[in-house]
PDB file of N, CA and C in Angstrom:
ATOM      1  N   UNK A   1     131.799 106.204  78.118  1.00  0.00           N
ATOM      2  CA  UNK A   1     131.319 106.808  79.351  1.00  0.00           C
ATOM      3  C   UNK A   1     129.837 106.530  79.544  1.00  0.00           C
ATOM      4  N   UNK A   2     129.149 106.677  77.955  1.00  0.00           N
ATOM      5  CA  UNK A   2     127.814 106.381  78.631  1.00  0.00           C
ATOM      6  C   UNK A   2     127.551 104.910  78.952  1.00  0.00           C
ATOM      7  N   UNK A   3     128.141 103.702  78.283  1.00  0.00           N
ATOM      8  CA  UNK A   3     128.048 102.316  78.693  1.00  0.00           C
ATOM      9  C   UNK A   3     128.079 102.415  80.503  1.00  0.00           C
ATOM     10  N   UNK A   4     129.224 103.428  81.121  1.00  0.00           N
ATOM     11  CA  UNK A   4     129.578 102.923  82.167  1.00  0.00           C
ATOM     12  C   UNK A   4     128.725 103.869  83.011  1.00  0.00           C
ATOM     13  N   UNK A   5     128.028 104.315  82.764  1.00  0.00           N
ATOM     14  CA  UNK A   5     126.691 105.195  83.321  1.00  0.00           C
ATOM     15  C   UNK A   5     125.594 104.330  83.933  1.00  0.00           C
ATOM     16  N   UNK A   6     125.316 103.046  82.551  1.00  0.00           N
ATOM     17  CA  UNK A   6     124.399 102.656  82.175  1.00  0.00           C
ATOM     18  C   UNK A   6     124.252 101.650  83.302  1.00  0.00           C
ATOM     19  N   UNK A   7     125.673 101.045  83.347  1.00  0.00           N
ATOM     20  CA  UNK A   7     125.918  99.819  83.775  1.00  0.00           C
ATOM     21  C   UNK A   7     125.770 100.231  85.577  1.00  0.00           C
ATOM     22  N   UNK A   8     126.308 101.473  85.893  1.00  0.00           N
ATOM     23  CA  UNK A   8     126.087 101.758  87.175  1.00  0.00           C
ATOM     24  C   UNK A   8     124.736 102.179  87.796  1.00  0.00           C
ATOM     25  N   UNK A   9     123.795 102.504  86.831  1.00  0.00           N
ATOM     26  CA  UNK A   9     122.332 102.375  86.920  1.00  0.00           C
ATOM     27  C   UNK A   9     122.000 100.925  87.634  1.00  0.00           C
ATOM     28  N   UNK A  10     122.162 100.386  86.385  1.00  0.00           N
ATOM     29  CA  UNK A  10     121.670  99.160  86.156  1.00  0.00           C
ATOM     30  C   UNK A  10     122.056  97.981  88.048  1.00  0.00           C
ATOM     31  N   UNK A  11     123.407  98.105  88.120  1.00  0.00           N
ATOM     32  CA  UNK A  11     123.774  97.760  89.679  1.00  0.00           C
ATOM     33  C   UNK A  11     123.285  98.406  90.751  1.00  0.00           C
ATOM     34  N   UNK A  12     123.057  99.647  90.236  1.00  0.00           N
ATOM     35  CA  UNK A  12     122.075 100.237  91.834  1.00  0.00           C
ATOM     36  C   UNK A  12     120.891  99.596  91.964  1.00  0.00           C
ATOM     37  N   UNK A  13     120.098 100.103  90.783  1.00  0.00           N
ATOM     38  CA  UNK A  13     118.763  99.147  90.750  1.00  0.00           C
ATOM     39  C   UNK A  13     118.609  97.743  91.617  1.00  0.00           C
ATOM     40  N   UNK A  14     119.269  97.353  91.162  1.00  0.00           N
ATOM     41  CA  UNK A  14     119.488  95.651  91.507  1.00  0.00           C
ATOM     42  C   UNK A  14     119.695  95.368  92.497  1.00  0.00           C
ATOM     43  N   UNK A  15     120.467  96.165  93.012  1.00  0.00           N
ATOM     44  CA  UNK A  15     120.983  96.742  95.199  1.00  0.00           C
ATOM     45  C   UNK A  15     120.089  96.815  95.471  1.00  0.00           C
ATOM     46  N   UNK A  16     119.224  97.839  94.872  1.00  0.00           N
ATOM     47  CA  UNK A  16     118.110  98.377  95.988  1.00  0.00           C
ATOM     48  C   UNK A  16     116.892  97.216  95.945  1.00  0.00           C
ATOM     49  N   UNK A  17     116.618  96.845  94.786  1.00  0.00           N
ATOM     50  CA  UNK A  17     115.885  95.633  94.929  1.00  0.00           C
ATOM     51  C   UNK A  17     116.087  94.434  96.016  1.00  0.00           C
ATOM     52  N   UNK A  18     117.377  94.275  95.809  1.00  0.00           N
ATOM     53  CA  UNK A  18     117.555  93.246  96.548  1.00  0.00           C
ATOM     54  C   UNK A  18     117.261  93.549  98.285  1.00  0.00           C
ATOM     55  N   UNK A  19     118.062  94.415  98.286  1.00  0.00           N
ATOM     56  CA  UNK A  19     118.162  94.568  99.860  1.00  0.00           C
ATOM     57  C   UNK A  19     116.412  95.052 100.157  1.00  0.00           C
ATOM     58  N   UNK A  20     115.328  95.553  99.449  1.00  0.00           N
ATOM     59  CA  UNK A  20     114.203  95.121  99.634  1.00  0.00           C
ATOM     60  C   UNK A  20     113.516  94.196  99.591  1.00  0.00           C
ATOM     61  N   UNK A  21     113.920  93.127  98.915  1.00  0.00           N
ATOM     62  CA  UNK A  21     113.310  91.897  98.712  1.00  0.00           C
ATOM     63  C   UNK A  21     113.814  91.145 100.188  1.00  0.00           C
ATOM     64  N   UNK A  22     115.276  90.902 100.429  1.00  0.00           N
ATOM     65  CA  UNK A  22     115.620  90.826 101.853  1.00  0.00           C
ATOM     66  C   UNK A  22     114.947  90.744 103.181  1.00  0.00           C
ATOM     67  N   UNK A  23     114.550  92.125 102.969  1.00  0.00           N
ATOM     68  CA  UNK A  23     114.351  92.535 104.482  1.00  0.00           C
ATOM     69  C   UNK A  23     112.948  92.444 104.446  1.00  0.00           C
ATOM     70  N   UNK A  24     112.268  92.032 103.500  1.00  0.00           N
ATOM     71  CA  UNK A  24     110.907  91.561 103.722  1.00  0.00           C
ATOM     72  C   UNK A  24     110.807  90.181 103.979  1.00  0.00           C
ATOM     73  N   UNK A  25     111.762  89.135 103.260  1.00  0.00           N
ATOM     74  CA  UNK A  25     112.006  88.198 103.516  1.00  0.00           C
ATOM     75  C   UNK A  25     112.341  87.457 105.350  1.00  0.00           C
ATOM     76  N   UNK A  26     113.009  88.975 105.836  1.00  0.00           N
ATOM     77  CA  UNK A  26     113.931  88.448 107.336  1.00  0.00           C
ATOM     78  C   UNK A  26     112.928  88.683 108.021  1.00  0.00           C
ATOM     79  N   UNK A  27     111.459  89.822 107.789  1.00  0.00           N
ATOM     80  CA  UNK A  27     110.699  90.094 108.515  1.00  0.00           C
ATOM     81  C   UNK A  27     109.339  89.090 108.622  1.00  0.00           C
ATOM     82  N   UNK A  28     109.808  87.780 108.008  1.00  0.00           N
ATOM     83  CA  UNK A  28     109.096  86.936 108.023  1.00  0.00           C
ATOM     84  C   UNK A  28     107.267  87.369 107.245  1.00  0.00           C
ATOM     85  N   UNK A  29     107.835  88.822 105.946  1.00  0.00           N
ATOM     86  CA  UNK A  29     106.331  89.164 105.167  1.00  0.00           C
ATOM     87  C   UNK A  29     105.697  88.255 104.000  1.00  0.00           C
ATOM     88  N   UNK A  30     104.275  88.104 104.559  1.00  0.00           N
ATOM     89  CA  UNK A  30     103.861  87.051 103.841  1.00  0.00           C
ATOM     90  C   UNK A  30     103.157  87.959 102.774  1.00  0.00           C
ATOM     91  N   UNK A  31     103.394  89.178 103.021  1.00  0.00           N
ATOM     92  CA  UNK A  31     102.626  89.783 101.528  1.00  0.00           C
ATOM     93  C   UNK A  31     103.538  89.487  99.872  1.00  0.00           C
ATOM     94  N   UNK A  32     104.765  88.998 100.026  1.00  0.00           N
ATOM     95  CA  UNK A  32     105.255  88.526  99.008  1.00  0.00           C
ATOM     96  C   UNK A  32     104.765  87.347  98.109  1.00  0.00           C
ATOM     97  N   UNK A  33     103.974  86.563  99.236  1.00  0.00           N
ATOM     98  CA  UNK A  33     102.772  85.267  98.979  1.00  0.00           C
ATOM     99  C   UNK A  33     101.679  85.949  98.557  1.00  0.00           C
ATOM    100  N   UNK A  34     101.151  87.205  98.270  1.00  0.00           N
ATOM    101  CA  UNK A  34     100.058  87.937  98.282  1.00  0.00           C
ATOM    102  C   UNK A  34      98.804  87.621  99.603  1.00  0.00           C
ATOM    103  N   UNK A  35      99.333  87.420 100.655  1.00  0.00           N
ATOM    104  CA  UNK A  35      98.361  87.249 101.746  1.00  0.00           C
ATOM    105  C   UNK A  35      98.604  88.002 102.674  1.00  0.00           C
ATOM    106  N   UNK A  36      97.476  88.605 103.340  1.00  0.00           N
ATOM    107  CA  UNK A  36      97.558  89.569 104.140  1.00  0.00           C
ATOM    108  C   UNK A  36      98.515  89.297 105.860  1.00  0.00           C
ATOM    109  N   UNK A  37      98.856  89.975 106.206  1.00  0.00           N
ATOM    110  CA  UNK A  37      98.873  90.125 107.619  1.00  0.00           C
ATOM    111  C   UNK A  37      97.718  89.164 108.290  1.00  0.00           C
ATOM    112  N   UNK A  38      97.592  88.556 109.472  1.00  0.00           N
ATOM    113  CA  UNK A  38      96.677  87.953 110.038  1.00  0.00           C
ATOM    114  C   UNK A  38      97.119  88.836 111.712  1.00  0.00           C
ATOM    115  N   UNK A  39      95.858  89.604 111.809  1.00  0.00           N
ATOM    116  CA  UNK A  39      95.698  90.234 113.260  1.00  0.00           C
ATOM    117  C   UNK A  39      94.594  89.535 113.659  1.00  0.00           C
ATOM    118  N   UNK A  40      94.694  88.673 115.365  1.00  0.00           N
ATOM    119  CA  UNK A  40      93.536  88.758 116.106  1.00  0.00           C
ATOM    120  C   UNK A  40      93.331  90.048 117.701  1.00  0.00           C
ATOM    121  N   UNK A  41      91.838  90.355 117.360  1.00  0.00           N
ATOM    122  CA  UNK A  41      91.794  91.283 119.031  1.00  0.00           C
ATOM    123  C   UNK A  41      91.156  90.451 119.240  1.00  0.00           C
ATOM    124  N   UNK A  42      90.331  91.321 120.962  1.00  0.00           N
ATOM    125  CA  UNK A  42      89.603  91.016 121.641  1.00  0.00           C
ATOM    126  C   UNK A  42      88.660  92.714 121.508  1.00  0.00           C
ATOM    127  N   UNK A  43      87.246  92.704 121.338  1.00  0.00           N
ATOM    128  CA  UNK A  43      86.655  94.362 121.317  1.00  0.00           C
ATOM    129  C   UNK A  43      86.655  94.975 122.541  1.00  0.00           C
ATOM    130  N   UNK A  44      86.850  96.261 121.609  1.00  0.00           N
ATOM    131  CA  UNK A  44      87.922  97.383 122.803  1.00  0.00           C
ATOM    132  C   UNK A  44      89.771  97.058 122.745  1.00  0.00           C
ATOM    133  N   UNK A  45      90.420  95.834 122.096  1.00  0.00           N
ATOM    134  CA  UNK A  45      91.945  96.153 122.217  1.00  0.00           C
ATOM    135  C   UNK A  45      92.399  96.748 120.779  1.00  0.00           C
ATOM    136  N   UNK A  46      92.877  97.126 120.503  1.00  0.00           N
ATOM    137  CA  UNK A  46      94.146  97.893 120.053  1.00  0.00           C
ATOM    138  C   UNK A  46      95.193  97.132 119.593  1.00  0.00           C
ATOM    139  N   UNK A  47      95.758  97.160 118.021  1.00  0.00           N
ATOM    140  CA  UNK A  47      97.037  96.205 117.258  1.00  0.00           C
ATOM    141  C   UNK A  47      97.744  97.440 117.104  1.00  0.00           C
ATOM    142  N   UNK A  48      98.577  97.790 117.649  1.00  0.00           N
ATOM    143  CA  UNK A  48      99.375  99.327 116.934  1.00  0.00           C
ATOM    144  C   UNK A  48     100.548  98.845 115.558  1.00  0.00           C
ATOM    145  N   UNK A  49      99.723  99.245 114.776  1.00  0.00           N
ATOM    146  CA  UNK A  49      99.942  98.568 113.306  1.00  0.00           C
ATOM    147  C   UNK A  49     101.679  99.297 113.331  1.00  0.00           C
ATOM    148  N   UNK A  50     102.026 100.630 113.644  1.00  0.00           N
ATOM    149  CA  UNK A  50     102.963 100.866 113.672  1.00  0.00           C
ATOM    150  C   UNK A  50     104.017 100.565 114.461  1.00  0.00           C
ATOM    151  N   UNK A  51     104.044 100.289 115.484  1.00  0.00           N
ATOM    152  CA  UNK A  51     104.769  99.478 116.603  1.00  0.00           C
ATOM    153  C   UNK A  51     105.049  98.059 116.102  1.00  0.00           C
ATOM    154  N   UNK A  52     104.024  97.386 115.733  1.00  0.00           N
ATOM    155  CA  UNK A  52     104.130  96.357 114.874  1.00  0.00           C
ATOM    156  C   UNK A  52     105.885  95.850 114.223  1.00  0.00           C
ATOM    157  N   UNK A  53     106.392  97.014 113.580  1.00  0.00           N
ATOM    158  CA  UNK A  53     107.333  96.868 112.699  1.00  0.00           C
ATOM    159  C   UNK A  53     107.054  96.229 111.138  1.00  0.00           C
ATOM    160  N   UNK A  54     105.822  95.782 110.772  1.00  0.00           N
ATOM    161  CA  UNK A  54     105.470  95.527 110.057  1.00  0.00           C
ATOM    162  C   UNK A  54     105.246  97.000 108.505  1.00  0.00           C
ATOM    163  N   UNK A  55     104.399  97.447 109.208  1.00  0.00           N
ATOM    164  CA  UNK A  55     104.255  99.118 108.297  1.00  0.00           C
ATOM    165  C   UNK A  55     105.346  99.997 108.655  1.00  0.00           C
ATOM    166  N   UNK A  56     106.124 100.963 107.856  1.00  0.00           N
ATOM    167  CA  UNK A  56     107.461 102.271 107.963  1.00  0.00           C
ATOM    168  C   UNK A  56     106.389 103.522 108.201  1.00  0.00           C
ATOM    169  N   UNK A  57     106.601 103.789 109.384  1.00  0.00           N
ATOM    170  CA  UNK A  57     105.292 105.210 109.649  1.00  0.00           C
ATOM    171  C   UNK A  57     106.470 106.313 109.544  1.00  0.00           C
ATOM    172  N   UNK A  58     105.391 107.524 108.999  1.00  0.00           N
ATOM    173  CA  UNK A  58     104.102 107.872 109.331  1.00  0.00           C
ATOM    174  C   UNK A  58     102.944 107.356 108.224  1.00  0.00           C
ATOM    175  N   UNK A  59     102.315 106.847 108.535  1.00  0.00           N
ATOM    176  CA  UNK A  59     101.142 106.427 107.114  1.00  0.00           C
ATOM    177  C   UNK A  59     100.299 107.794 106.995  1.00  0.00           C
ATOM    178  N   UNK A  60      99.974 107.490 105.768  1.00  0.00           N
ATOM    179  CA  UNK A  60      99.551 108.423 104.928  1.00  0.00           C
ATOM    180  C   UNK A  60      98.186 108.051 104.655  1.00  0.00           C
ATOM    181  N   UNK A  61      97.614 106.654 104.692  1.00  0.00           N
ATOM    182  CA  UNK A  61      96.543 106.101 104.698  1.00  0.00           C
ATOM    183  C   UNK A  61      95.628 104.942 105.081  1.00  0.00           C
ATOM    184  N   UNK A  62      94.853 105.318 105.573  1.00  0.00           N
ATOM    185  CA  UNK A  62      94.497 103.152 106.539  1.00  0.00           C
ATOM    186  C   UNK A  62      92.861 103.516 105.916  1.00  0.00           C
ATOM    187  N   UNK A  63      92.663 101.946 105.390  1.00  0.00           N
ATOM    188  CA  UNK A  63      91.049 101.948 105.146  1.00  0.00           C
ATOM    189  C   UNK A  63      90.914 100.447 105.537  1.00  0.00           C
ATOM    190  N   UNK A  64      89.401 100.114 106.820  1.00  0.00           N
ATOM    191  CA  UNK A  64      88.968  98.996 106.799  1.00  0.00           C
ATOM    192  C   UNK A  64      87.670  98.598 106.246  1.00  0.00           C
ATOM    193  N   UNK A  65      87.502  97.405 105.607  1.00  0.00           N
ATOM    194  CA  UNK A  65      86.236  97.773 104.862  1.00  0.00           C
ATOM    195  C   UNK A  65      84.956  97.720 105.818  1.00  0.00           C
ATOM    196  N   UNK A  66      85.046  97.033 106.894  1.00  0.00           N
ATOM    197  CA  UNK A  66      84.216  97.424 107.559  1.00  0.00           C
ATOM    198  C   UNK A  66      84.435  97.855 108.816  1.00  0.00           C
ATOM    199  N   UNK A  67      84.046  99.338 109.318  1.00  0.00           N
ATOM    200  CA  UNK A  67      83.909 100.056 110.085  1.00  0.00           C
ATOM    201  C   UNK A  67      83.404  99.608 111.253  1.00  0.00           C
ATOM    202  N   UNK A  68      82.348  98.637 111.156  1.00  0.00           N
ATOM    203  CA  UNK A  68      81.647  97.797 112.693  1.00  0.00           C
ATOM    204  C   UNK A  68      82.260  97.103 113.068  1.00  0.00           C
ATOM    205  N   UNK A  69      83.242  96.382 112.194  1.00  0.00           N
ATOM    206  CA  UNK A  69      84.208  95.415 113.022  1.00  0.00           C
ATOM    207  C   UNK A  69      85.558  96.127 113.668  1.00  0.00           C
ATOM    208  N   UNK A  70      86.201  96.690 112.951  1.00  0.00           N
ATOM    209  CA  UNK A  70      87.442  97.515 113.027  1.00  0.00           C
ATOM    210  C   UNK A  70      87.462  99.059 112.703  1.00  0.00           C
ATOM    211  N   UNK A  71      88.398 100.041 113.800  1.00  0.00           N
ATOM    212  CA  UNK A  71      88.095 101.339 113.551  1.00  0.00           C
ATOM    213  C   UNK A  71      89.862 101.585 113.220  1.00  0.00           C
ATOM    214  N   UNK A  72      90.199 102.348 112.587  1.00  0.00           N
ATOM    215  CA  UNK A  72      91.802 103.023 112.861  1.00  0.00           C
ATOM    216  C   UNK A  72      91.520 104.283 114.040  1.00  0.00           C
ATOM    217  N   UNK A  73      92.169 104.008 114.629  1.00  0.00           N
ATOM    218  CA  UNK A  73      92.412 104.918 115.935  1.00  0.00           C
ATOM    219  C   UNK A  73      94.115 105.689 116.376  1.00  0.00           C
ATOM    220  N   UNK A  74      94.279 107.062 116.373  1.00  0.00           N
ATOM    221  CA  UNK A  74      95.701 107.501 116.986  1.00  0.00           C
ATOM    222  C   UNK A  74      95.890 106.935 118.127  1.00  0.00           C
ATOM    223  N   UNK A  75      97.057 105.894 118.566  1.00  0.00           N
ATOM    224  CA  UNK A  75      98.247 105.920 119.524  1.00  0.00           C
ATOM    225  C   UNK A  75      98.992 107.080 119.692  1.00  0.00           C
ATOM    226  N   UNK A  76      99.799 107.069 120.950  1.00  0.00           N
ATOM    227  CA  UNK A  76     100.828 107.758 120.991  1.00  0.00           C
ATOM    228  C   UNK A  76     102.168 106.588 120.277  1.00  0.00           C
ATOM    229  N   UNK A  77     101.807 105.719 119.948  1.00  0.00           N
ATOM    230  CA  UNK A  77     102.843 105.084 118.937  1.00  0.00           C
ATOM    231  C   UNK A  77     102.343 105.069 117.565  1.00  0.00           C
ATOM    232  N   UNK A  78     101.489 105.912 117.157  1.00  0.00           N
ATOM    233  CA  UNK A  78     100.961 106.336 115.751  1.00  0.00           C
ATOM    234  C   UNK A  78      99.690 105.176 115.530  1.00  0.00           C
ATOM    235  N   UNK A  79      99.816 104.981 114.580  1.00  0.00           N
ATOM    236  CA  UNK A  79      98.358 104.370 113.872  1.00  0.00           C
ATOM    237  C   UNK A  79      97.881 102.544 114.778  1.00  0.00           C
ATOM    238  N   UNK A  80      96.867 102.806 115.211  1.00  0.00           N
ATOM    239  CA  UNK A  80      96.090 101.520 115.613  1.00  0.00           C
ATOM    240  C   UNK A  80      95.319 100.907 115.193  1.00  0.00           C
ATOM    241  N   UNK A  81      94.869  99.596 114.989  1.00  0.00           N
ATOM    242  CA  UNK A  81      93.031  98.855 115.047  1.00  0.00           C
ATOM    243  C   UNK A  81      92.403  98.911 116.406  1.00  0.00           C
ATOM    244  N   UNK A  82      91.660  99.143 116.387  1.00  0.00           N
ATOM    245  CA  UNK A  82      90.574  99.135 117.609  1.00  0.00           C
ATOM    246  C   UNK A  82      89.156  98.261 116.952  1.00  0.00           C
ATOM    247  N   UNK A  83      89.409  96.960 118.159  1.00  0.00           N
ATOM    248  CA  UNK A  83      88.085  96.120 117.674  1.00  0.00           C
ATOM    249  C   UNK A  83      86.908  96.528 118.163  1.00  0.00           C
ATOM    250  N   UNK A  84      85.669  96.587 117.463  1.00  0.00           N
ATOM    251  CA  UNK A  84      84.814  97.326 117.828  1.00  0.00           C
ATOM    252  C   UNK A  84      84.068  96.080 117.732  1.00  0.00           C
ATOM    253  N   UNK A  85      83.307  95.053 117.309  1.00  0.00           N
ATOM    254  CA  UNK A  85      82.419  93.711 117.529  1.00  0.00           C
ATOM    255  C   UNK A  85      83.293  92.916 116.615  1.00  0.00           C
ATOM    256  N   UNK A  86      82.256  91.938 117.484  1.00  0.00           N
ATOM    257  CA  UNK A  86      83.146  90.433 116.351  1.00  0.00           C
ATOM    258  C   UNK A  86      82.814  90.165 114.890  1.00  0.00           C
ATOM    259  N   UNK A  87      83.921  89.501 114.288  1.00  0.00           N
ATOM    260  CA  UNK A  87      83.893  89.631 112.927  1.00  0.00           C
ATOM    261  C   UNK A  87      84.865  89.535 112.301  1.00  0.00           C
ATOM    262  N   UNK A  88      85.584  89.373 110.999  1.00  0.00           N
ATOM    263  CA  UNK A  88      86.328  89.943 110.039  1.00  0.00           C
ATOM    264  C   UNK A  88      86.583  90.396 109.170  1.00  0.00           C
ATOM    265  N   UNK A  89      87.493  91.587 108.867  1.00  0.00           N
ATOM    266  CA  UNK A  89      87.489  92.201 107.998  1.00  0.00           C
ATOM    267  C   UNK A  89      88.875  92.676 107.293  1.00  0.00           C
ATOM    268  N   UNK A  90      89.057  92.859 106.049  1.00  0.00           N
ATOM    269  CA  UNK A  90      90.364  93.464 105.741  1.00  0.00           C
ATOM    270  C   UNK A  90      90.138  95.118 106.011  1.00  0.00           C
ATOM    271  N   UNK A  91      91.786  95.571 106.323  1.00  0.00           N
ATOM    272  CA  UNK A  91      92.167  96.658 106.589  1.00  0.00           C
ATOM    273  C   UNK A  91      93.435  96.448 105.744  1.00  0.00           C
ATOM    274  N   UNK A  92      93.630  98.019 105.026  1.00  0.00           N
ATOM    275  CA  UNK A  92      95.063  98.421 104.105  1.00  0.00           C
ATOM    276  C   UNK A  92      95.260  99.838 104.457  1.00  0.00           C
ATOM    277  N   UNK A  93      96.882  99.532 104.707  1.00  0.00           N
ATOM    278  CA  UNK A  93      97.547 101.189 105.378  1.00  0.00           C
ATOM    279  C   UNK A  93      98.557 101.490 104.191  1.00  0.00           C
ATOM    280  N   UNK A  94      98.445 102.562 103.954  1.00  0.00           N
ATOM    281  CA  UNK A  94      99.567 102.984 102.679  1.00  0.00           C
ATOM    282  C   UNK A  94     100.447 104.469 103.669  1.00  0.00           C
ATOM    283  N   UNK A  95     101.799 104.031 103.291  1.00  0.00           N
ATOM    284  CA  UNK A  95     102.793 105.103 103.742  1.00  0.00           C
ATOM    285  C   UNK A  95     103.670 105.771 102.639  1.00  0.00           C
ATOM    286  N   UNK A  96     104.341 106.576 103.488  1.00  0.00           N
ATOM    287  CA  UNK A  96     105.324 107.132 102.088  1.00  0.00           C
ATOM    288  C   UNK A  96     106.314 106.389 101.635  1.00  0.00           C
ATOM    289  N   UNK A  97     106.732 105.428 102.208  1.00  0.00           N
ATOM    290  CA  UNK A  97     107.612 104.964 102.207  1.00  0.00           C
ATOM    291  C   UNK A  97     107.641 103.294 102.115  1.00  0.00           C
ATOM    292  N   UNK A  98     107.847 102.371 101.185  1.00  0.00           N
ATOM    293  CA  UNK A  98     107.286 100.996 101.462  1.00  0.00           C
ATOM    294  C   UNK A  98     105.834 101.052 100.323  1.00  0.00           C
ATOM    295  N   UNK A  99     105.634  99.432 100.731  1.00  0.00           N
ATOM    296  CA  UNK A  99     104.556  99.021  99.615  1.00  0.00           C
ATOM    297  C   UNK A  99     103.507  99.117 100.897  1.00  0.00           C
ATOM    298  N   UNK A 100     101.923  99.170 100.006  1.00  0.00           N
ATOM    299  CA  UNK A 100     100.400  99.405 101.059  1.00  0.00           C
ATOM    300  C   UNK A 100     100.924  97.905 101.565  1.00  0.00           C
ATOM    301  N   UNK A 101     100.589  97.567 103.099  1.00  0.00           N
ATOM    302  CA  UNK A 101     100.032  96.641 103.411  1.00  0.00           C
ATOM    303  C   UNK A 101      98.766  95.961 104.289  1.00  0.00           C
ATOM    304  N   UNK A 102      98.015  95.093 103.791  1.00  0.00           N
ATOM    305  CA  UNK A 102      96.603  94.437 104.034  1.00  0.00           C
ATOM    306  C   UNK A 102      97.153  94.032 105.017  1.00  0.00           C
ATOM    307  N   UNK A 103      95.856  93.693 105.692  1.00  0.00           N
ATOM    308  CA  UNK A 103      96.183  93.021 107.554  1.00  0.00           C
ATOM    309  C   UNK A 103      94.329  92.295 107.050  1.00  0.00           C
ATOM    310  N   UNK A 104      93.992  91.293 107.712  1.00  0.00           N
ATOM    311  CA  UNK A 104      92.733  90.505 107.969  1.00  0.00           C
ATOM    312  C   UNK A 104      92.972  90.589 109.224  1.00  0.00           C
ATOM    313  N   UNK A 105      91.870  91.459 109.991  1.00  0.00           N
ATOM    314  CA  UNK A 105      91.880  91.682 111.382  1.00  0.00           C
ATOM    315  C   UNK A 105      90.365  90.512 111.989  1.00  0.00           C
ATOM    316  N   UNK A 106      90.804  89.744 112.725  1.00  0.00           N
ATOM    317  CA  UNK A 106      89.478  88.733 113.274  1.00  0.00           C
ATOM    318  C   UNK A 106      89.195  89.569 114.383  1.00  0.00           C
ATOM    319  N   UNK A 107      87.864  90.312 115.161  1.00  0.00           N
ATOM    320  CA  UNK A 107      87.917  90.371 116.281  1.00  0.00           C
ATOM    321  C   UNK A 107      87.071  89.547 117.021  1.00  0.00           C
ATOM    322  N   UNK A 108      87.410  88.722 118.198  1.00  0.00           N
ATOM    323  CA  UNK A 108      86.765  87.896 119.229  1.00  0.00           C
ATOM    324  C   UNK A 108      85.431  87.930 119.774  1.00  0.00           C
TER     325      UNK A 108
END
């Protein structure tokens, strides 16, 4: 009984992996390459990181390293970039759900 415990562990695991590895794959994510997201604005527009389909909201956390180039801002479709001058910078959003993901936001 416990072999067949073990073994049914062991196949879930492997499910759930997979069908995550998958659907990052179908969503065309290049963070499996370890490279970020590539966002361009224009200052003053708005990437709604959650609309996106890219990030599983509600996030729990967004940091850009620089603040003069890029701000996180509330949507009514949850979490945004708002370009504030030109430049680039990385930004990382962490949720409950899913791995953090980096975005390199250029703004114009």
């Amino acid at each position: 009984m416990e072999i067949r415990m073990k073994a049914s562990i062991i196949i879930v695991t492997v499910f759930l992996a997979l069908i995550l590895f998958v659907s990052d794959v179908m969503a065309g994510d290049t963070t499996e390459l370890g490279l970020p997201h590539e966002v361009e604005l224009q200052v003053g527009e708005i990437f709604k990181v959650c609309k996106s389909g890219i990030v599983v909201c509600p996030v729990i956390l967004s940091l850009c390293d620089d603040a003069n180039i890029v701000t996180s801002v509330n949507t009514p479709d949850g979490l945004g970039f708002k370009g504030v001058a030109p430049g680039t910078t990385l930004c990382s959003v962490g949720t409950a759900v899913g791995p953090r993901r980096l975005f390199r936001v250029t703004v114009h």
